[in-house]
C-alpha atoms as a PDB file:
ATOM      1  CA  UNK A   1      35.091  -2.294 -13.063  1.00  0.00           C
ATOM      2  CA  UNK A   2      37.739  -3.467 -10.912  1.00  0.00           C
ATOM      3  CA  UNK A   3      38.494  -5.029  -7.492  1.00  0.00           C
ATOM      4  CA  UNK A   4      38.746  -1.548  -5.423  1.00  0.00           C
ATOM      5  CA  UNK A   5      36.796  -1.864  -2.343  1.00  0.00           C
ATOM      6  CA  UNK A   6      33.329  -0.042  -4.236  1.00  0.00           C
ATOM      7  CA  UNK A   7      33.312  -2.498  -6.888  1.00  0.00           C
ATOM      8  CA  UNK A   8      33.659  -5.597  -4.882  1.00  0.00           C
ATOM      9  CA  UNK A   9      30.868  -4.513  -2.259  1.00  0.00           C
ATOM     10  CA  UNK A  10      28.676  -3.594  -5.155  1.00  0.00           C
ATOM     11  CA  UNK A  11      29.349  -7.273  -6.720  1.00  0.00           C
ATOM     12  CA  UNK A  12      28.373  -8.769  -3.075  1.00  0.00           C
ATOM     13  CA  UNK A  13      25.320  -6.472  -3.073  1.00  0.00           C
ATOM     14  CA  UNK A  14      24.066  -7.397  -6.196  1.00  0.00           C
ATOM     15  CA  UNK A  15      24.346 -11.141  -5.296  1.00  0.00           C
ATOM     16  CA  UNK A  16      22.497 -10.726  -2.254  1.00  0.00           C
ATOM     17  CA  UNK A  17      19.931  -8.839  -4.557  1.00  0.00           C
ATOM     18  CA  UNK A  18      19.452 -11.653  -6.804  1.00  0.00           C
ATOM     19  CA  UNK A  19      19.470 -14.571  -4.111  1.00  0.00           C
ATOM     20  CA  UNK A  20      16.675 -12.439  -2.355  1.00  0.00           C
ATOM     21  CA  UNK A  21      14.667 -11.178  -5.765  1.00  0.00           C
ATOM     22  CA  UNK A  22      14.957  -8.241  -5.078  1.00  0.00           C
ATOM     23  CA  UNK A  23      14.810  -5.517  -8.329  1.00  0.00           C
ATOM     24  CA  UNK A  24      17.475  -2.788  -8.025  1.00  0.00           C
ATOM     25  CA  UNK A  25      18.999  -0.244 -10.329  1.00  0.00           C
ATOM     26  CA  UNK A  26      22.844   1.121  -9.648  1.00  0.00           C
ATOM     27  CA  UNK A  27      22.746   4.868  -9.613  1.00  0.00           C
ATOM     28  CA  UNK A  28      25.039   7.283  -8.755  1.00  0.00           C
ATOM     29  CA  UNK A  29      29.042   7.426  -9.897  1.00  0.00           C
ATOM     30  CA  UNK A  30      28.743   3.236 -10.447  1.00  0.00           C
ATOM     31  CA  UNK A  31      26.365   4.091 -12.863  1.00  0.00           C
ATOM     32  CA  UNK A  32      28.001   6.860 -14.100  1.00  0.00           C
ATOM     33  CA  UNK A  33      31.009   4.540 -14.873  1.00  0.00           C
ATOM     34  CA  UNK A  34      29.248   2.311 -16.583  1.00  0.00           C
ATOM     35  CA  UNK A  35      27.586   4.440 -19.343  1.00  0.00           C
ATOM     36  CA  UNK A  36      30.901   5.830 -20.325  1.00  0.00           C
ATOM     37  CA  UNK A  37      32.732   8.194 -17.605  1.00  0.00           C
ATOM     38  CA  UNK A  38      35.111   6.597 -15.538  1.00  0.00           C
ATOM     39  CA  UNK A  39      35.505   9.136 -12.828  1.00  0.00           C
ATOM     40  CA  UNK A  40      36.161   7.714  -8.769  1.00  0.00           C
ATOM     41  CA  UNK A  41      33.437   7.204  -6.203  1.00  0.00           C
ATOM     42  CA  UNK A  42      34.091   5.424  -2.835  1.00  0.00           C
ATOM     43  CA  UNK A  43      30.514   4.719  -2.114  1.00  0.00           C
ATOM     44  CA  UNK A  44      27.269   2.664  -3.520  1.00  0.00           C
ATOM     45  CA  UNK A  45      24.325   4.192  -4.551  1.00  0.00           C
ATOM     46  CA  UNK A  46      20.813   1.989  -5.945  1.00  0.00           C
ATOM     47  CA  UNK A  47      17.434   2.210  -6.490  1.00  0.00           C
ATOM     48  CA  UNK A  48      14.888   0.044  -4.694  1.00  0.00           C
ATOM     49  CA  UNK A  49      11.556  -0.098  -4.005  1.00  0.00           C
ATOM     50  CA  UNK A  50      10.650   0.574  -0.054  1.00  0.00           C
ATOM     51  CA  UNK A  51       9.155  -3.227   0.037  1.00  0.00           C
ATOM     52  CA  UNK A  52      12.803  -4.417  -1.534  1.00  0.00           C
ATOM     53  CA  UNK A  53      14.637  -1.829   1.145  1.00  0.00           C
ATOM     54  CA  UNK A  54      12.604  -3.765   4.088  1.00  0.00           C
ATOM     55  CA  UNK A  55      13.355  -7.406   2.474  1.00  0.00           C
ATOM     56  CA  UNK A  56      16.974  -6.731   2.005  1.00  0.00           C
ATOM     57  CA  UNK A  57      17.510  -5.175   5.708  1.00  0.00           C
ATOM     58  CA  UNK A  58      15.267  -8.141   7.192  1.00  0.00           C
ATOM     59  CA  UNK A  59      17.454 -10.838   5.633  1.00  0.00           C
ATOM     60  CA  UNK A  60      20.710  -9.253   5.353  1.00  0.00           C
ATOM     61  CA  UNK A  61      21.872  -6.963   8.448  1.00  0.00           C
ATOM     62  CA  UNK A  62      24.073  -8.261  10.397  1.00  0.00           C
ATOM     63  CA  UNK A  63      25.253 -11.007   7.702  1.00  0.00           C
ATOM     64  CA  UNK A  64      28.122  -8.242   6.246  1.00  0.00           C
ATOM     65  CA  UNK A  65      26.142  -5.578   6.546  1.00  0.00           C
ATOM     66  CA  UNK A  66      25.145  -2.684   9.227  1.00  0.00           C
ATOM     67  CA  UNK A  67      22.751   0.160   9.512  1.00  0.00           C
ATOM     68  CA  UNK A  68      24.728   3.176   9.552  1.00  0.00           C
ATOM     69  CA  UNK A  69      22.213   4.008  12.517  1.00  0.00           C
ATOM     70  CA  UNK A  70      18.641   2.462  13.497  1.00  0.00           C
ATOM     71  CA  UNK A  71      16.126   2.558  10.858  1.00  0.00           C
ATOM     72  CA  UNK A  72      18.567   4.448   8.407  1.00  0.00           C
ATOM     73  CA  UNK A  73      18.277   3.980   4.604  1.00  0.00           C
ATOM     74  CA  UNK A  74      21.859   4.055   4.373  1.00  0.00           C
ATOM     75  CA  UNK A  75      23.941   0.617   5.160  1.00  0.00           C
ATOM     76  CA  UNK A  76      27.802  -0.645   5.037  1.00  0.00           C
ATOM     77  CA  UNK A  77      29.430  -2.888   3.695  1.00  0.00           C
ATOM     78  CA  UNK A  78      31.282  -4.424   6.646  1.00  0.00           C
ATOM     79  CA  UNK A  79      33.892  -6.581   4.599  1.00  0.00           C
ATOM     80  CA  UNK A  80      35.019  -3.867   2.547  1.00  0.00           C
ATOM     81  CA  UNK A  81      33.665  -0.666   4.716  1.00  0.00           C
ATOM     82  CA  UNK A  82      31.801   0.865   1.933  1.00  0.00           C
ATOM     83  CA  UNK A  83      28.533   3.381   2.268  1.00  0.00           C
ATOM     84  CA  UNK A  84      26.131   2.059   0.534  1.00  0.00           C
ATOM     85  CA  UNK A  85      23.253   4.285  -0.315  1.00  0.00           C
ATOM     86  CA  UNK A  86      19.517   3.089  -0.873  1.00  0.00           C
ATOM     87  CA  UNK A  87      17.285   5.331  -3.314  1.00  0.00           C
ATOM     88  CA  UNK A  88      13.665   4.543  -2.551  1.00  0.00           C
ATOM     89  CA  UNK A  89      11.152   4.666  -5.713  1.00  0.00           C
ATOM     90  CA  UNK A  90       8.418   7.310  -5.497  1.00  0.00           C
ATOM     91  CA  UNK A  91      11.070   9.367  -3.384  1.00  0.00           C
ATOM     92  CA  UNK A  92      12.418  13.270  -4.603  1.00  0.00           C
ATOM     93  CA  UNK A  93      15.892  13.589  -5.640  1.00  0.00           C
ATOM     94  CA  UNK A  94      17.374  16.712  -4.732  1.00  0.00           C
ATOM     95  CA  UNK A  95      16.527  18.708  -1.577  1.00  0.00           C
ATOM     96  CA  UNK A  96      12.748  17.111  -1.675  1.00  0.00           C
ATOM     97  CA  UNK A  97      10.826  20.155  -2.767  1.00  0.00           C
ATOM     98  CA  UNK A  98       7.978  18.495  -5.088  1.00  0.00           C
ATOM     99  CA  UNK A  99       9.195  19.159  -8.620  1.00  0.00           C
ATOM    100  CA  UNK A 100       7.665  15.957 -10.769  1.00  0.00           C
ATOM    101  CA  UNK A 101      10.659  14.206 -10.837  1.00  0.00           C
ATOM    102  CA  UNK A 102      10.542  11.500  -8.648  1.00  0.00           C
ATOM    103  CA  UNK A 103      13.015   8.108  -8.248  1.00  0.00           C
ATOM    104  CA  UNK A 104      11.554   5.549 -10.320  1.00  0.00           C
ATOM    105  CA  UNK A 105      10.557   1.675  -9.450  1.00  0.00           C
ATOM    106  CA  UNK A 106      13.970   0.190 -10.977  1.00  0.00           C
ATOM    107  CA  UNK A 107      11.955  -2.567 -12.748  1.00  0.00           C
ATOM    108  CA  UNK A 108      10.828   0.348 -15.098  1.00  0.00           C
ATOM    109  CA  UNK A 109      14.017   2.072 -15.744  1.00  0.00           C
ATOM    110  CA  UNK A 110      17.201  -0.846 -15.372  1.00  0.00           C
ATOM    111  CA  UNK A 111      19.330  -2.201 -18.145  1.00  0.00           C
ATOM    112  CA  UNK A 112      21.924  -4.970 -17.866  1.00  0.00           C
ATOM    113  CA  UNK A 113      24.974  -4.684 -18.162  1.00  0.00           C
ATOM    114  CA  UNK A 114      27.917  -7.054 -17.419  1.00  0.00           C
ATOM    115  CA  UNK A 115      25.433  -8.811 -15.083  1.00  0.00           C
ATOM    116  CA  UNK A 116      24.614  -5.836 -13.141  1.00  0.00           C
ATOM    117  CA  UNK A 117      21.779  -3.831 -13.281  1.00  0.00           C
ATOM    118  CA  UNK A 118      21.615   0.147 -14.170  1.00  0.00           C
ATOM    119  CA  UNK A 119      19.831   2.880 -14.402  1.00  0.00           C
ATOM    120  CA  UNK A 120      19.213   3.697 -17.651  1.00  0.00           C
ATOM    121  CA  UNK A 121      21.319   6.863 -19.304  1.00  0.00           C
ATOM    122  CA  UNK A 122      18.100   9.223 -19.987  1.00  0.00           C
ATOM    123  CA  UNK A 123      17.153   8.638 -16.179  1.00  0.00           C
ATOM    124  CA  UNK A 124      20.197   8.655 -14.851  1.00  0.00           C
ATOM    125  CA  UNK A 125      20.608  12.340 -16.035  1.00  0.00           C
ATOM    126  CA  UNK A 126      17.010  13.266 -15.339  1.00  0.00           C
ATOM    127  CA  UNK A 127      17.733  12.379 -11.541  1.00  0.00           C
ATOM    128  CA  UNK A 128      21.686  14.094 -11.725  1.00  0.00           C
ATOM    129  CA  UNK A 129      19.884  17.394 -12.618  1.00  0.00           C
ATOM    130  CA  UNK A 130      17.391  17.069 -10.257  1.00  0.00           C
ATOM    131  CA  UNK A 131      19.835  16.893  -7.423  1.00  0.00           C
ATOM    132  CA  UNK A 132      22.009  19.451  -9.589  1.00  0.00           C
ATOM    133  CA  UNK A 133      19.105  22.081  -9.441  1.00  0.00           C
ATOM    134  CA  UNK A 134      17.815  21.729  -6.088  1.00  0.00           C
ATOM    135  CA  UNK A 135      21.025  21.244  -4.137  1.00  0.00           C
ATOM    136  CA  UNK A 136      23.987  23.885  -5.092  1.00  0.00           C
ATOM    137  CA  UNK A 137      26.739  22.097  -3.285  1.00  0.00           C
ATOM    138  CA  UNK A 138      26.186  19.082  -5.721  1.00  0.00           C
ATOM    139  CA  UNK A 139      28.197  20.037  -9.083  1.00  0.00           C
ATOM    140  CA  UNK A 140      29.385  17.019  -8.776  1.00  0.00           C
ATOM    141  CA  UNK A 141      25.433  15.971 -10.388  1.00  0.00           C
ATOM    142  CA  UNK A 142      25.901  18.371 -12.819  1.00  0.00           C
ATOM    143  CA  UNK A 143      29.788  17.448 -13.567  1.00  0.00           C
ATOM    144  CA  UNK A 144      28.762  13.935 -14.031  1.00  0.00           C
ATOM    145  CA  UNK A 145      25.933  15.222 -16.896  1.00  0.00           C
ATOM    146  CA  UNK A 146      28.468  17.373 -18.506  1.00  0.00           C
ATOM    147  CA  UNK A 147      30.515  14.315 -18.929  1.00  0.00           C
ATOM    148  CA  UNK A 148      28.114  11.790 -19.709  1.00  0.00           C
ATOM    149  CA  UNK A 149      26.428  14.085 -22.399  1.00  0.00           C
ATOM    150  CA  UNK A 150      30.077  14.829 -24.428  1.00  0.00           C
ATOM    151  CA  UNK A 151      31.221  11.020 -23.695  1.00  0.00           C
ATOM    152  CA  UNK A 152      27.660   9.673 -25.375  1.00  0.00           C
ATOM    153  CA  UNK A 153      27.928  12.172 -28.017  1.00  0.00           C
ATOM    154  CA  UNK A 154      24.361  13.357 -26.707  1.00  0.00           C
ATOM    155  CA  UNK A 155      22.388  15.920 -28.977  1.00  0.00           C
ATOM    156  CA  UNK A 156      20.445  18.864 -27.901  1.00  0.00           C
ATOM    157  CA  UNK A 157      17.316  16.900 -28.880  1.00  0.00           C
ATOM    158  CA  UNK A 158      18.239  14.244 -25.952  1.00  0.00           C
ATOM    159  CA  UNK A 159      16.284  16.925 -23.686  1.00  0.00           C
ATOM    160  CA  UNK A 160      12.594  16.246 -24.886  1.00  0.00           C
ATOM    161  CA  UNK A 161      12.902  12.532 -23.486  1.00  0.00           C
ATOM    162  CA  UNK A 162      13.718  14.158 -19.854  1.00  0.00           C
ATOM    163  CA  UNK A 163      10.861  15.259 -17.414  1.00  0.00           C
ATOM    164  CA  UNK A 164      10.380  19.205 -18.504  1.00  0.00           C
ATOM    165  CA  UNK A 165      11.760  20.530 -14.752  1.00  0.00           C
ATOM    166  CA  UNK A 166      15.348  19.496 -16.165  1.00  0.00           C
ATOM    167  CA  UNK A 167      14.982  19.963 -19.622  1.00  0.00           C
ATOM    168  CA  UNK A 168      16.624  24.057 -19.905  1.00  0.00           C
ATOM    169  CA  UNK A 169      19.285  22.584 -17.320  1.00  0.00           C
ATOM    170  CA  UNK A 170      20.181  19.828 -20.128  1.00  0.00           C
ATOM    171  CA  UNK A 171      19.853  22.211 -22.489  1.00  0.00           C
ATOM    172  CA  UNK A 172      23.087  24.543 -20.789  1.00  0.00           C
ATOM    173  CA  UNK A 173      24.913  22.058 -20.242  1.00  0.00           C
ATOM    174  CA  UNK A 174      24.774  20.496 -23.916  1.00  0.00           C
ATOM    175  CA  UNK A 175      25.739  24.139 -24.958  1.00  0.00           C
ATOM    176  CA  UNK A 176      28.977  24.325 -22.789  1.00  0.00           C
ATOM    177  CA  UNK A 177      29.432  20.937 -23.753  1.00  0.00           C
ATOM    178  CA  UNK A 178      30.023  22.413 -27.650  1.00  0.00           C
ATOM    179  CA  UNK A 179      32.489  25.105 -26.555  1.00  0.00           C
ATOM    180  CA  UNK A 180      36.219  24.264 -26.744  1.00  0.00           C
ATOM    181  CA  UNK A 181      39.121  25.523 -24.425  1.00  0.00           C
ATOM    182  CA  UNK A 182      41.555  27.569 -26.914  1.00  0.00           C
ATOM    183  CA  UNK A 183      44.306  26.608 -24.073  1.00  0.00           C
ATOM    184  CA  UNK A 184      44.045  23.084 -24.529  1.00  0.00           C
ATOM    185  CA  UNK A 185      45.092  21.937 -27.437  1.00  0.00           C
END
């Protein structure tokens, strides 16, 4: 992590996080980056809880940063003019079509790391194929678990730990994951 625009607003956020107590959880391409696959994403996404949402927009709007419009979930950083995205726990990733996977309370499911707090890897990819399966314009979801699974050196049996709606999804994408491109090499 680096001082581009996304990782500086997510280093304010996370300050303003822990001077408020609220519990978070990174998501998204941040947290994507930081178990293992550096790819580029210009915006912030993390997990909350709706009580931590309404604590963080009571004390902090309009103190660096804005609603995107009234009563939105989604803020920005005004310093650095980054999106930042707020996952609410007990919400549905995806298109929200009931499925059993739902976002977690990040107190349950966030590991430290460098002082920031993550989503863990298993539920980072249970919530990337969620959104992969239930939205078709986001490969990007299913990209990310592509990568994440070959840079981890995930096995096949990494699937039983993941909520059964994803688990043949995995299960693919571990498969292509074993193929090699003749062309490349």
């Amino acid at each position: 992590m680096g001082t581009a625009d996304v990782h500086v607003a997510l280093a304010r956020l996370v300050r303003r996080f822990d001077e408020l107590g609220i519990v978070y959880a990174v998501c998204g391409g941040l947290a994507v980056h930081a178990h293992g696959y550096a790819r580029t994403t210009t915006d912030v996404d993390v997990l909350v809880t709706a009580d931590g949402l309404r604590r963080f927009k009571e004390a902090s709007l309009g103190l660096g940063w804005l609603e995107r419009f009234a009563g939105s979930r989604g803020v920005r950083d005004t310093e650095r003019r980054v999106p930042i995205d707020f996952l609410i726990a007990g919400g549905i990733p995806g298109d929200g079509t009931p499925h059993g996977v739902v976002f977690p309370d990040p107190a349950e499911v966030a590991i430290e790391k460098a002082g920031t707090r993550y989503v863990t890897l298993a539920k980072l990819i249970e919530l990337k194929l969620a959104s992969g399966l239930t939205l078709p314009h986001r490969l990007q979801d299913l990209a990310d678990v592509a990568r994440l699974i070959e840079v981890n050196g995930l096995g096949e049996h990494f699937a039983a730990g993941l909520h059964p709606f994803v688990q043949a999804k995995y299960a693919e994408l571990w498969r292509n994951a074993q193929l090699r491109d003749p062309h490349a090499e």
